[in-house]
PDB file of N, CA and C in Angstrom:
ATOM      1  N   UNK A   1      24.091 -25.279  26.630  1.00  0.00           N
ATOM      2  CA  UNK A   1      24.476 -24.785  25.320  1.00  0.00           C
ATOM      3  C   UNK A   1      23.482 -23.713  24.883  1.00  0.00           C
ATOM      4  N   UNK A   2      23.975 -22.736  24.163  1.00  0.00           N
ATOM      5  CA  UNK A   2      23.218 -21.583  23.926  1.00  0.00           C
ATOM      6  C   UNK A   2      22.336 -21.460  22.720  1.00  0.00           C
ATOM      7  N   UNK A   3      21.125 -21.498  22.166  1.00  0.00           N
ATOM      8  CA  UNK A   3      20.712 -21.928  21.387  1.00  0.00           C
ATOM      9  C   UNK A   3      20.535 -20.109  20.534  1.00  0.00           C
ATOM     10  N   UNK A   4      21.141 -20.086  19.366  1.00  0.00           N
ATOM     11  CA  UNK A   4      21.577 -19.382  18.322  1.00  0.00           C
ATOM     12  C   UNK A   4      19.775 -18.784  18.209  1.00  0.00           C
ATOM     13  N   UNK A   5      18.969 -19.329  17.818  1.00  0.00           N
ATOM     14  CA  UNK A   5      17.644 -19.182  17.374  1.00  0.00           C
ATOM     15  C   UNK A   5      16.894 -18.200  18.303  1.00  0.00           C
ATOM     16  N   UNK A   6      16.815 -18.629  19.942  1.00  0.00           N
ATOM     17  CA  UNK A   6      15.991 -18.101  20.510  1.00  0.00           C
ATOM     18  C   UNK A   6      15.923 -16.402  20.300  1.00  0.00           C
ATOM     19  N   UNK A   7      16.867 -15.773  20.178  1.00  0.00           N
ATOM     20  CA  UNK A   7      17.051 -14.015  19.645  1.00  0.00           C
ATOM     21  C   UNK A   7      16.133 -13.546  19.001  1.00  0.00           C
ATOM     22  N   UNK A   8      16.204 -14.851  17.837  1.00  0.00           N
ATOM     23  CA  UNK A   8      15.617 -14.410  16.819  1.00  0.00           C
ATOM     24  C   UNK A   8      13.602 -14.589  16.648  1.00  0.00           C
ATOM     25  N   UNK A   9      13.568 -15.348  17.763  1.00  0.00           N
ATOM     26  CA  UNK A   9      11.850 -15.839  17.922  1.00  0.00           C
ATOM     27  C   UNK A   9      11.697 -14.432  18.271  1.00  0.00           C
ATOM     28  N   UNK A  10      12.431 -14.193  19.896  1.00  0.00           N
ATOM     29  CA  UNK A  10      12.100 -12.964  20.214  1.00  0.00           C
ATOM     30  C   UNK A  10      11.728 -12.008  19.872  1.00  0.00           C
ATOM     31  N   UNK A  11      12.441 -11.370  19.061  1.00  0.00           N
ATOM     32  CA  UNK A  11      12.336 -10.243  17.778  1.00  0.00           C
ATOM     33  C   UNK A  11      11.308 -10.168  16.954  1.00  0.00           C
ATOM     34  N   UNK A  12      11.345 -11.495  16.288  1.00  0.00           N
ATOM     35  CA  UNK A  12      10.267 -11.851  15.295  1.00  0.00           C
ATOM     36  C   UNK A  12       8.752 -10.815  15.076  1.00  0.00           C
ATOM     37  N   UNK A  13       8.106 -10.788  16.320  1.00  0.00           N
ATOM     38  CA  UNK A  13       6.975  -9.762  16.782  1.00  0.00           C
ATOM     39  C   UNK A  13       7.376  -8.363  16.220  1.00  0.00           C
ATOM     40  N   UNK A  14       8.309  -8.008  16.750  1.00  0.00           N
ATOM     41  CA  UNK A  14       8.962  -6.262  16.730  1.00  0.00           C
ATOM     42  C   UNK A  14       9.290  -6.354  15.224  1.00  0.00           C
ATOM     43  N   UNK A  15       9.853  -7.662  14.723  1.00  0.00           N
ATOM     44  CA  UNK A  15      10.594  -7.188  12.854  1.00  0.00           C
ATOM     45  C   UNK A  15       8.946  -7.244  12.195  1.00  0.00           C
ATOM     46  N   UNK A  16       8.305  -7.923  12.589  1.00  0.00           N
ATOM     47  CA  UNK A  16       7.550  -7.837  11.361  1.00  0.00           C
ATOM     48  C   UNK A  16       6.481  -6.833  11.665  1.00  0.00           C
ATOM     49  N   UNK A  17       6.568  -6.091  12.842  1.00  0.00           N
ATOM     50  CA  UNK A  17       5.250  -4.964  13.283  1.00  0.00           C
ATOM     51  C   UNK A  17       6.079  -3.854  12.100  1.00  0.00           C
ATOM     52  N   UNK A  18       7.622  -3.734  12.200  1.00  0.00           N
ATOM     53  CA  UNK A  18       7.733  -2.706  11.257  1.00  0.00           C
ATOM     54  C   UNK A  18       8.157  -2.629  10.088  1.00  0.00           C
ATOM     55  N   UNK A  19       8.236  -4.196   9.528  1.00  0.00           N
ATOM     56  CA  UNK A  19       7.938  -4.209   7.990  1.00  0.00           C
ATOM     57  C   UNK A  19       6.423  -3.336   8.074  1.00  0.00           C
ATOM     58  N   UNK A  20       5.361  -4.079   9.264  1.00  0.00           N
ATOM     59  CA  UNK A  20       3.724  -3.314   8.070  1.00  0.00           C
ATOM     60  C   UNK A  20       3.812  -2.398   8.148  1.00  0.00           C
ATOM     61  N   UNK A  21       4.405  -1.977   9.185  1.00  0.00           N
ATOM     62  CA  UNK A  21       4.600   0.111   9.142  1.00  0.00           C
ATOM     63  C   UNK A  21       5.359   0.308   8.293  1.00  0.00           C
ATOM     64  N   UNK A  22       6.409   0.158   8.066  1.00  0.00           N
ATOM     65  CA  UNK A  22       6.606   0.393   6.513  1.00  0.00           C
ATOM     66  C   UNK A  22       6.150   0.507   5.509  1.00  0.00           C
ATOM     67  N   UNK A  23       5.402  -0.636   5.067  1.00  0.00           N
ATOM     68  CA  UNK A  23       4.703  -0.790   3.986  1.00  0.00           C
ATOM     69  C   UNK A  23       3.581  -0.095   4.299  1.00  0.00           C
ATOM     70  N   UNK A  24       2.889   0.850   5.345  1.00  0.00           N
ATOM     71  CA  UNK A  24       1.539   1.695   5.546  1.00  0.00           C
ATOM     72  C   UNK A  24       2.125   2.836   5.106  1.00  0.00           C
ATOM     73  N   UNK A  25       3.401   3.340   5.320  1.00  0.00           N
ATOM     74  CA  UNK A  25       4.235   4.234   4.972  1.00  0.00           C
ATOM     75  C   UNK A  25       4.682   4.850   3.662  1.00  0.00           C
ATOM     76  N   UNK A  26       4.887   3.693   3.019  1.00  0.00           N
ATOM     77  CA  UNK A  26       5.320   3.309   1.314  1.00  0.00           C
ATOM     78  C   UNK A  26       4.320   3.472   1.049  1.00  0.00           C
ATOM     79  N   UNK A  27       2.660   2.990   0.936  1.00  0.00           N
ATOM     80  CA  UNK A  27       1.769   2.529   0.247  1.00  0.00           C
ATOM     81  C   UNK A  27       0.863   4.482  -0.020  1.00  0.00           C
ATOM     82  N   UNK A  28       1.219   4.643   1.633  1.00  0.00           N
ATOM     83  CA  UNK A  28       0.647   6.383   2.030  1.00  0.00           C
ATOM     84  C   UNK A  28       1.215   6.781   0.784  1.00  0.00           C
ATOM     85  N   UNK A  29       2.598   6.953   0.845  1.00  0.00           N
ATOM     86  CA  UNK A  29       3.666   7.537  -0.248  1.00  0.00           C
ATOM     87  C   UNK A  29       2.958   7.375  -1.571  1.00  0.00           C
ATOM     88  N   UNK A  30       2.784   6.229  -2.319  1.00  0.00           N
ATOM     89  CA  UNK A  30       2.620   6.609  -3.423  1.00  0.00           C
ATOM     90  C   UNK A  30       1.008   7.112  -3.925  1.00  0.00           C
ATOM     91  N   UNK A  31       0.159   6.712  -2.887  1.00  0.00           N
ATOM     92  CA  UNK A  31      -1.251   7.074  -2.863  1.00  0.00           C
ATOM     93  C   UNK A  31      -0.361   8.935  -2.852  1.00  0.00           C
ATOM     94  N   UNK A  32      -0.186   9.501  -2.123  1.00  0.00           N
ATOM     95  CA  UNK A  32       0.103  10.915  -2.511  1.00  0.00           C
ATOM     96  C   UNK A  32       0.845  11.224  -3.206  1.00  0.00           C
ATOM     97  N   UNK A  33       1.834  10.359  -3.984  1.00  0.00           N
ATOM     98  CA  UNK A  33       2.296  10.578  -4.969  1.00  0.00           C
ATOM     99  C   UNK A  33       1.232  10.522  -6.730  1.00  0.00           C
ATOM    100  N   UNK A  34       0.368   9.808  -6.469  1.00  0.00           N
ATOM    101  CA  UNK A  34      -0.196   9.453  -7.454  1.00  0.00           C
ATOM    102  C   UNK A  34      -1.626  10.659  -7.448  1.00  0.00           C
ATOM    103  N   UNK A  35      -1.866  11.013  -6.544  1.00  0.00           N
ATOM    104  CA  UNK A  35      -3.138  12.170  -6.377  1.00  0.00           C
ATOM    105  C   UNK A  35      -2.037  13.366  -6.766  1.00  0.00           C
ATOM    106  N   UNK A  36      -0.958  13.575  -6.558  1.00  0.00           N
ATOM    107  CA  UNK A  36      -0.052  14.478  -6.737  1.00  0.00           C
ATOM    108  C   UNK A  36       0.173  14.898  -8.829  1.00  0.00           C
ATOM    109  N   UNK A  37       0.648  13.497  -8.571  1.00  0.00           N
ATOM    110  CA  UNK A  37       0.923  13.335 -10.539  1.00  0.00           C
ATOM    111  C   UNK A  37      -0.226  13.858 -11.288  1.00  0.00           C
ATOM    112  N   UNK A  38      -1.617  12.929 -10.905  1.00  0.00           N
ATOM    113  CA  UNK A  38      -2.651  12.893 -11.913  1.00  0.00           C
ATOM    114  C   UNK A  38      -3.142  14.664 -11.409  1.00  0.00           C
ATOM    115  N   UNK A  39      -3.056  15.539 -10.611  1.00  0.00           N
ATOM    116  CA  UNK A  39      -3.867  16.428 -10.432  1.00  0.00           C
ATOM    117  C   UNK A  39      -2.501  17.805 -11.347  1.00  0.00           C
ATOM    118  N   UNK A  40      -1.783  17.678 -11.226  1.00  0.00           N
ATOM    119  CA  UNK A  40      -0.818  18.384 -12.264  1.00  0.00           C
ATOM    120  C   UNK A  40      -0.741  17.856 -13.430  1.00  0.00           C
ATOM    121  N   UNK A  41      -0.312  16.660 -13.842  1.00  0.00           N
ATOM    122  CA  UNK A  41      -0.080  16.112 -15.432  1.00  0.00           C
ATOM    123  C   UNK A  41      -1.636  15.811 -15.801  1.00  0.00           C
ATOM    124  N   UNK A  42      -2.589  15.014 -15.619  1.00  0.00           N
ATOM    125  CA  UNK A  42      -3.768  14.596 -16.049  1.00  0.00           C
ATOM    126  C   UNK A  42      -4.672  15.637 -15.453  1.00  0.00           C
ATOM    127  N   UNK A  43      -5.152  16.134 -15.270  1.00  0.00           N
ATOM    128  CA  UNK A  43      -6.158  17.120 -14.795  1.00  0.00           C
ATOM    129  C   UNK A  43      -7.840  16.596 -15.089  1.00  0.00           C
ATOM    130  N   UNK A  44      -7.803  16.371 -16.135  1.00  0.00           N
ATOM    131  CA  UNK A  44      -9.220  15.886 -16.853  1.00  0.00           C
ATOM    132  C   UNK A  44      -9.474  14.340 -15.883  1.00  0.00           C
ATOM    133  N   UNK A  45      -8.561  13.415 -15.980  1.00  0.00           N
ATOM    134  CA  UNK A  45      -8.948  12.376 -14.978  1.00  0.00           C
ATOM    135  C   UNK A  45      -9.089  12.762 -13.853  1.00  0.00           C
ATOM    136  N   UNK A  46      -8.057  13.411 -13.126  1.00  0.00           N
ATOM    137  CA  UNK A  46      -8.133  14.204 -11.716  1.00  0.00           C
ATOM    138  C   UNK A  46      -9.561  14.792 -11.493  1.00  0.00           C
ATOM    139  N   UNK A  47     -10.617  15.460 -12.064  1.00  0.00           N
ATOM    140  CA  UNK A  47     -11.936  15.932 -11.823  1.00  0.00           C
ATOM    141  C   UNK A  47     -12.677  14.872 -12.325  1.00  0.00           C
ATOM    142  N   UNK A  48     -12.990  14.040 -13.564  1.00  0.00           N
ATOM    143  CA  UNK A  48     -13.396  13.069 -13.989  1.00  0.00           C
ATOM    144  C   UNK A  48     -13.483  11.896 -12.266  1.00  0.00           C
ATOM    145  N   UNK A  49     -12.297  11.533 -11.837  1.00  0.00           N
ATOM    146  CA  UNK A  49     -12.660  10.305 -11.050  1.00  0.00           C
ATOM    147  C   UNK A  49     -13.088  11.290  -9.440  1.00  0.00           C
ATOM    148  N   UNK A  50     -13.348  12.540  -9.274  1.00  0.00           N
ATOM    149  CA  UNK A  50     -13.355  13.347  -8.137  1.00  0.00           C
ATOM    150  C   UNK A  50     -12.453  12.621  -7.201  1.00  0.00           C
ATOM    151  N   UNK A  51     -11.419  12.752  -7.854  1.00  0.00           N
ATOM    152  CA  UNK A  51     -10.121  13.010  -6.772  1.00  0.00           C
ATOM    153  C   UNK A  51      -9.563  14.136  -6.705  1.00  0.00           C
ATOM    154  N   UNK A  52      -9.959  15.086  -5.099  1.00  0.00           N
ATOM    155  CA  UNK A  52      -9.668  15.960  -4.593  1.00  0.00           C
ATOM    156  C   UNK A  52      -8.603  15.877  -3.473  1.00  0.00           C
ATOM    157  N   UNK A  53      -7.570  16.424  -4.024  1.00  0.00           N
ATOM    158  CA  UNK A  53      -6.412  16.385  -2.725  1.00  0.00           C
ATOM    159  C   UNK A  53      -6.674  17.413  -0.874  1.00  0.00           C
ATOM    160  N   UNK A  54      -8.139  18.465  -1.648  1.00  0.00           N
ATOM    161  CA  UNK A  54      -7.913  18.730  -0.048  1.00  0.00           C
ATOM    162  C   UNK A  54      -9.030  18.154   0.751  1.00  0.00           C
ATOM    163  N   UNK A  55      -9.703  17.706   0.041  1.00  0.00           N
ATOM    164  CA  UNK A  55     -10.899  16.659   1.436  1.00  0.00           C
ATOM    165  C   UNK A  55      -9.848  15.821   1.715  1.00  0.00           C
ATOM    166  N   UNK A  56      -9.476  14.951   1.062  1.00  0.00           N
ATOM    167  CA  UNK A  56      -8.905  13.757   1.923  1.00  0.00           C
ATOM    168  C   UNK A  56      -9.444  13.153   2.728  1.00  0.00           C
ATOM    169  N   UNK A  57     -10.845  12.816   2.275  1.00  0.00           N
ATOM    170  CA  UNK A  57     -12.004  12.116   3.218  1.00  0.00           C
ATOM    171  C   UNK A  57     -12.122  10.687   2.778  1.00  0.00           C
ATOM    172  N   UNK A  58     -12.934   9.819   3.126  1.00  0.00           N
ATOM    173  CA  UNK A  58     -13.244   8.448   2.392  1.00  0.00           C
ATOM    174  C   UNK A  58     -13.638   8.515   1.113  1.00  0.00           C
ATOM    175  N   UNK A  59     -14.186   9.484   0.461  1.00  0.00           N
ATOM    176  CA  UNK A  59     -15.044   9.330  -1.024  1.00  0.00           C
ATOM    177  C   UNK A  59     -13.770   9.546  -1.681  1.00  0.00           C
ATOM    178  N   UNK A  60     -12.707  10.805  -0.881  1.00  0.00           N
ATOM    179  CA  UNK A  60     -11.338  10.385  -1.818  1.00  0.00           C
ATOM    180  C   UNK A  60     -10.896   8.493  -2.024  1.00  0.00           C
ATOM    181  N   UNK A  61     -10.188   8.229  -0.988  1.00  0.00           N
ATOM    182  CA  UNK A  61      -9.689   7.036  -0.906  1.00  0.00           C
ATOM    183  C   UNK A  61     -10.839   5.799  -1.414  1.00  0.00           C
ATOM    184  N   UNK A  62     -12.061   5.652  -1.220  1.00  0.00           N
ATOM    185  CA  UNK A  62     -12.867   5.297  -1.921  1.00  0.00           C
ATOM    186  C   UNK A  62     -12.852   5.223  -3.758  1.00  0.00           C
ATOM    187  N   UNK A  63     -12.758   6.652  -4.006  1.00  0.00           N
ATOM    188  CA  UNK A  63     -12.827   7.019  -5.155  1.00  0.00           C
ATOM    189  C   UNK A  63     -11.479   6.406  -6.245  1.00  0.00           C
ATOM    190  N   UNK A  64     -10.281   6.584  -5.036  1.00  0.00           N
ATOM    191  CA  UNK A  64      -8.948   6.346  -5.826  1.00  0.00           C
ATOM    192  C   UNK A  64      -8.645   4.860  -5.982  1.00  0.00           C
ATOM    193  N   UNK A  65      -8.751   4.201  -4.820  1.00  0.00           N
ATOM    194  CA  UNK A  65      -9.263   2.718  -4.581  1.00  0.00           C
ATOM    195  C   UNK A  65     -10.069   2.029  -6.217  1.00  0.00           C
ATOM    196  N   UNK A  66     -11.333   2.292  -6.057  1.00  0.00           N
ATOM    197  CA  UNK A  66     -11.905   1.897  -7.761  1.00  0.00           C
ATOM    198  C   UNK A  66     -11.079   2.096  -9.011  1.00  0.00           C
ATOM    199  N   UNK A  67     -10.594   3.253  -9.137  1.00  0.00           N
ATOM    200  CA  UNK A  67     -10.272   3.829 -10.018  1.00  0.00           C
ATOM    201  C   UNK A  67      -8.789   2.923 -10.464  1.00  0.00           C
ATOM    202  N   UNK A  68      -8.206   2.645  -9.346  1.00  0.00           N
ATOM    203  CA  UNK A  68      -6.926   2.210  -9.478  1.00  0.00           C
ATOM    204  C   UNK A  68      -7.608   0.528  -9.801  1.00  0.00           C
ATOM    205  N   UNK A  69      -8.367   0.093  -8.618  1.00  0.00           N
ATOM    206  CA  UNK A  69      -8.440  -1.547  -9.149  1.00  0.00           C
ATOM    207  C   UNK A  69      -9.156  -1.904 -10.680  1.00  0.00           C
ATOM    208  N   UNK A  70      -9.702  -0.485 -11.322  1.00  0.00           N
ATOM    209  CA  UNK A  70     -10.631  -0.924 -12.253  1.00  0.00           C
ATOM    210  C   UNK A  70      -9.258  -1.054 -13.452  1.00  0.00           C
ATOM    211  N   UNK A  71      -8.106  -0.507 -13.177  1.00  0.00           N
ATOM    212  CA  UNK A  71      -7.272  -0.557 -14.525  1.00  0.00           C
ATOM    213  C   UNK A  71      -7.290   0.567 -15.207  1.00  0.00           C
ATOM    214  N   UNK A  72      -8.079   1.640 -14.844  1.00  0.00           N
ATOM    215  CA  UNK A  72      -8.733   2.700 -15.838  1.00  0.00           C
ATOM    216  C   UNK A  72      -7.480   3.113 -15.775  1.00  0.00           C
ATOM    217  N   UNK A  73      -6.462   3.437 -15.285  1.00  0.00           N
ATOM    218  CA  UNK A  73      -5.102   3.962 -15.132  1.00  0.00           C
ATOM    219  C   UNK A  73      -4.943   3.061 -16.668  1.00  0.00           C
ATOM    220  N   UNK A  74      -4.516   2.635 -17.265  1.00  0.00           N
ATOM    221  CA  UNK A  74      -4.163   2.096 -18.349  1.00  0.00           C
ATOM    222  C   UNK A  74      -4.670   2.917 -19.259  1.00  0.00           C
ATOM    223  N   UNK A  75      -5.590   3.459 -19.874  1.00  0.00           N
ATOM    224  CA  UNK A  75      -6.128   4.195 -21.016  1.00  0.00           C
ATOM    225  C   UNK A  75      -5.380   5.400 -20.881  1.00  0.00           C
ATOM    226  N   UNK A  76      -4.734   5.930 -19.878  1.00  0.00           N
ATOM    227  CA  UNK A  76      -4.072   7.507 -19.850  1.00  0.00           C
ATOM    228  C   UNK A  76      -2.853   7.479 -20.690  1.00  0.00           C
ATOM    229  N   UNK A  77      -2.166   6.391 -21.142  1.00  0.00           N
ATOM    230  CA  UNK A  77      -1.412   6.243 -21.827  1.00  0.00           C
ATOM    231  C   UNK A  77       0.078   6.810 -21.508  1.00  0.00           C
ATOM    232  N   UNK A  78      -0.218   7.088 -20.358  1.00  0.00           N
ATOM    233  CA  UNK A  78       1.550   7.966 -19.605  1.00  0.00           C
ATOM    234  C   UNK A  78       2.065   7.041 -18.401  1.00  0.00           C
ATOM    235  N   UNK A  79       3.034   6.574 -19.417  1.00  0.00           N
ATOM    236  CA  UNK A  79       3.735   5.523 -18.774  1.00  0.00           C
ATOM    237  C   UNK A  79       4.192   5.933 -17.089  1.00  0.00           C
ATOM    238  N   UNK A  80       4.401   7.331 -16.566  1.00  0.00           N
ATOM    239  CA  UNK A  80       4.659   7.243 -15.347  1.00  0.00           C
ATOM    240  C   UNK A  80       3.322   7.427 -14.738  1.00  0.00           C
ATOM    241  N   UNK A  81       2.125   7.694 -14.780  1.00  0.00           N
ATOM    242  CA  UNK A  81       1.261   7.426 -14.375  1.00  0.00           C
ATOM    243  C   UNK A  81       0.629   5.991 -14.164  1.00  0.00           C
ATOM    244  N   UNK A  82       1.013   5.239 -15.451  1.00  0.00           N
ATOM    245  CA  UNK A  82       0.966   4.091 -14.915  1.00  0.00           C
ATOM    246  C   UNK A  82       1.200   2.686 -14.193  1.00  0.00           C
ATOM    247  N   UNK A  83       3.050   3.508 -14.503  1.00  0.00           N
ATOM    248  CA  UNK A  83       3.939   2.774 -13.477  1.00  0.00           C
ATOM    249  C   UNK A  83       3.641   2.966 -11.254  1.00  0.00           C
ATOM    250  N   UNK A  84       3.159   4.416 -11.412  1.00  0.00           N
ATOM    251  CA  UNK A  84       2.879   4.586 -10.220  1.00  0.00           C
ATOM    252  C   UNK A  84       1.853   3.951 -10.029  1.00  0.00           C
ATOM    253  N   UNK A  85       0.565   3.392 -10.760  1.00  0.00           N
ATOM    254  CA  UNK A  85      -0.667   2.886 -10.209  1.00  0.00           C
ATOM    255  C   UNK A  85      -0.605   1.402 -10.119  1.00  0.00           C
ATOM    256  N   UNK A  86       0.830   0.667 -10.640  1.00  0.00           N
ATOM    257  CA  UNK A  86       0.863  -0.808 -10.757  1.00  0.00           C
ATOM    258  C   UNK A  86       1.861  -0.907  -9.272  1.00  0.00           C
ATOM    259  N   UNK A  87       2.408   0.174  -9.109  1.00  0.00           N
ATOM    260  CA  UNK A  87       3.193   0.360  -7.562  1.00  0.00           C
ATOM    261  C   UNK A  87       2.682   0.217  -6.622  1.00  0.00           C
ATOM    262  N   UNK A  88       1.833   0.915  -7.040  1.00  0.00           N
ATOM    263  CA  UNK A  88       0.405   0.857  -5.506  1.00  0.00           C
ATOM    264  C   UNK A  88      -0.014  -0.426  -5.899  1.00  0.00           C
ATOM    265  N   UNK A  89      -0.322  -0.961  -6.852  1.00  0.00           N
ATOM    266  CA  UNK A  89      -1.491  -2.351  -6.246  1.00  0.00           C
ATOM    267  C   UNK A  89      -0.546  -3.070  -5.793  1.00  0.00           C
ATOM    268  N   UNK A  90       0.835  -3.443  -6.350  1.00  0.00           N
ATOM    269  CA  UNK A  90       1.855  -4.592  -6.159  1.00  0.00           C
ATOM    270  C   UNK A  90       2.511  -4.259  -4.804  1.00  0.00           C
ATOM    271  N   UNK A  91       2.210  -2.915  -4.140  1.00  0.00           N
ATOM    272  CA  UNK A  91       2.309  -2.769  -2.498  1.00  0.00           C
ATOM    273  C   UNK A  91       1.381  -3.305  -1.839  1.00  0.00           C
ATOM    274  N   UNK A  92       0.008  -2.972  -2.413  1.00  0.00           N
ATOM    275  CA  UNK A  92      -1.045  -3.261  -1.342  1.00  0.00           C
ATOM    276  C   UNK A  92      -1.248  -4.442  -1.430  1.00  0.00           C
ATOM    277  N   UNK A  93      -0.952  -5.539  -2.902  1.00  0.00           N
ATOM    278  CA  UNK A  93      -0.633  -6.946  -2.597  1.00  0.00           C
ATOM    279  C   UNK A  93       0.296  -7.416  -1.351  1.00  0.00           C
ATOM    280  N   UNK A  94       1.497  -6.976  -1.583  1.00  0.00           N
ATOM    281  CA  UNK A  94       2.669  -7.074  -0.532  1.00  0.00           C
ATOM    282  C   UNK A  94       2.687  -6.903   1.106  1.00  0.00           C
ATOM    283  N   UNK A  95       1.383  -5.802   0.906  1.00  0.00           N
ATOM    284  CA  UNK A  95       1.122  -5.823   2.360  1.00  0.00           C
ATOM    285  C   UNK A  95       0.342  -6.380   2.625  1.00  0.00           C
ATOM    286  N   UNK A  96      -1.043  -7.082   2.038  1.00  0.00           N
ATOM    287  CA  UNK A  96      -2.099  -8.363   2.497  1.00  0.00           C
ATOM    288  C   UNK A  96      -1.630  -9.537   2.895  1.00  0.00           C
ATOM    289  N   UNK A  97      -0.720  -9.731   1.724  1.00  0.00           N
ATOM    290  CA  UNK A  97       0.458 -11.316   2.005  1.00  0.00           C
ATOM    291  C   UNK A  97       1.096 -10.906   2.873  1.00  0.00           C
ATOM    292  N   UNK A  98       1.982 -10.420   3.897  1.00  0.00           N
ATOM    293  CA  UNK A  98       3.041  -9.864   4.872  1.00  0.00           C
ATOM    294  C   UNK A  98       1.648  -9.780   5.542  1.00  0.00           C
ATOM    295  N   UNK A  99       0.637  -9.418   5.904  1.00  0.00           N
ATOM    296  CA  UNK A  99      -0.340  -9.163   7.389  1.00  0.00           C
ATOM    297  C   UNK A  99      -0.697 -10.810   7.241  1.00  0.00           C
ATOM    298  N   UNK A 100      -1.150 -11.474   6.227  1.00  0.00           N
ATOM    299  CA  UNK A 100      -1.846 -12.461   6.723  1.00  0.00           C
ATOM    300  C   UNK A 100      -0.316 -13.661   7.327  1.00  0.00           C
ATOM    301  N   UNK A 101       0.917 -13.241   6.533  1.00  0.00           N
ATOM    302  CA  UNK A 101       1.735 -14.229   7.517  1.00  0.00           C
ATOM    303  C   UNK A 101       2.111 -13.936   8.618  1.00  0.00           C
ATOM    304  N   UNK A 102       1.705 -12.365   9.220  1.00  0.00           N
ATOM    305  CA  UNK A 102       1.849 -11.640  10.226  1.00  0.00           C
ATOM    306  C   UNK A 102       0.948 -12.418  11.402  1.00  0.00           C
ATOM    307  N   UNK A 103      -0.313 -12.372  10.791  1.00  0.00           N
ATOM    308  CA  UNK A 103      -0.919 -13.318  11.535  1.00  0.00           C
ATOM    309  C   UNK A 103      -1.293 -14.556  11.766  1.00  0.00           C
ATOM    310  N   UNK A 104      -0.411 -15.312  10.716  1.00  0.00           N
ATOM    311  CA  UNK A 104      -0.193 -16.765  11.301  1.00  0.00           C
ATOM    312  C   UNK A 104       1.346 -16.972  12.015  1.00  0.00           C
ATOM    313  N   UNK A 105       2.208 -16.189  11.701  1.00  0.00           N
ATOM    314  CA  UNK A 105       3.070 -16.140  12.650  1.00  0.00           C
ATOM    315  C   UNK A 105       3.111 -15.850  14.488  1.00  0.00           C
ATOM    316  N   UNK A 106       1.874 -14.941  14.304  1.00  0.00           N
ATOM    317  CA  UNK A 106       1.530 -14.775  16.136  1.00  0.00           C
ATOM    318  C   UNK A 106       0.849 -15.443  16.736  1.00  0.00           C
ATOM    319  N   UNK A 107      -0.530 -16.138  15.465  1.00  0.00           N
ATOM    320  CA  UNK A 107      -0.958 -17.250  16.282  1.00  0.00           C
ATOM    321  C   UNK A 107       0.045 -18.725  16.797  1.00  0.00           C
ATOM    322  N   UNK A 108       0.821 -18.821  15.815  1.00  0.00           N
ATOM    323  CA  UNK A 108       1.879 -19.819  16.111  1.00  0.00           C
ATOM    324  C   UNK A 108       2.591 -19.541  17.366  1.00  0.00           C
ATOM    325  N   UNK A 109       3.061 -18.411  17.588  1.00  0.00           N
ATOM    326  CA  UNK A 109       4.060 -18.261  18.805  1.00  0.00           C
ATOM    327  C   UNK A 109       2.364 -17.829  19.938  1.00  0.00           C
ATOM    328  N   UNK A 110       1.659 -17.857  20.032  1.00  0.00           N
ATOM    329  CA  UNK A 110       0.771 -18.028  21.287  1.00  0.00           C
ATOM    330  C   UNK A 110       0.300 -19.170  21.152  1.00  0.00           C
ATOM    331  N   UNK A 111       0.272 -19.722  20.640  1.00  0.00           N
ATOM    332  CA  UNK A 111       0.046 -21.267  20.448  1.00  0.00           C
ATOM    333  C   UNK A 111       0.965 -22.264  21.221  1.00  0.00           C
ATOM    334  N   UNK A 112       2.444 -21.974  21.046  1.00  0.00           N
ATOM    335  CA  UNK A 112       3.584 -22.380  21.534  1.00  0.00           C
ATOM    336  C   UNK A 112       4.101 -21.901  22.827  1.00  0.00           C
TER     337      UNK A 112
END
């Protein structure tokens, strides 16, 4: 008898490698969406937190990283600025939870 399930173990590896690429994808997205917004609409925060769109080095992502976990996005008072910065954290939540069941899901199937 043919067991319905086994397809789906199989797969399992390959579906969830490209949910995280996805979500590295999405998360890229609004990180340049949000260096995009604040450096045209906000300008004064944009030099204030030295977020520079053409280094694109670590002190950027560093820089945007704080800035976003500190909340300071809240005092700008522009609701699409701040809808984009609650996007990004509630992704980069989404993708910690999805890697860490990522990786109890593979230890399980090498386990088995």
């Amino acid at each position: 008898m043919y067991n319905f399930t086994t397809p789906l173990f199989e797969i399992a590896p390959y579906a969830t490698f490209c949910i995280l690429l996805l979500m590295v994808f999405s998360t890229a997205y609004l990180r340049s969406a949000i260096l995009h917004y604040a450096e045209k609409n906000l300008p004064q925060y944009f030099t204030e937190c030295k977020l520079y769109e053409e280094q694109q080095d670590n002190t950027t992502s560093l820089a945007l990283y704080r800035y976003i976990m500190s909340h300071s996005f809240a005092q700008t008072n522009d609701p699409i600025f701040i809808a984009l910065c609650k996007r990004y954290i509630r992704w980069g939540q989404l993708f910690i939870l999805t890697f860490i069941i990522a990786v109890v899901d593979i230890s399980f199937f090498i386990e088995s």
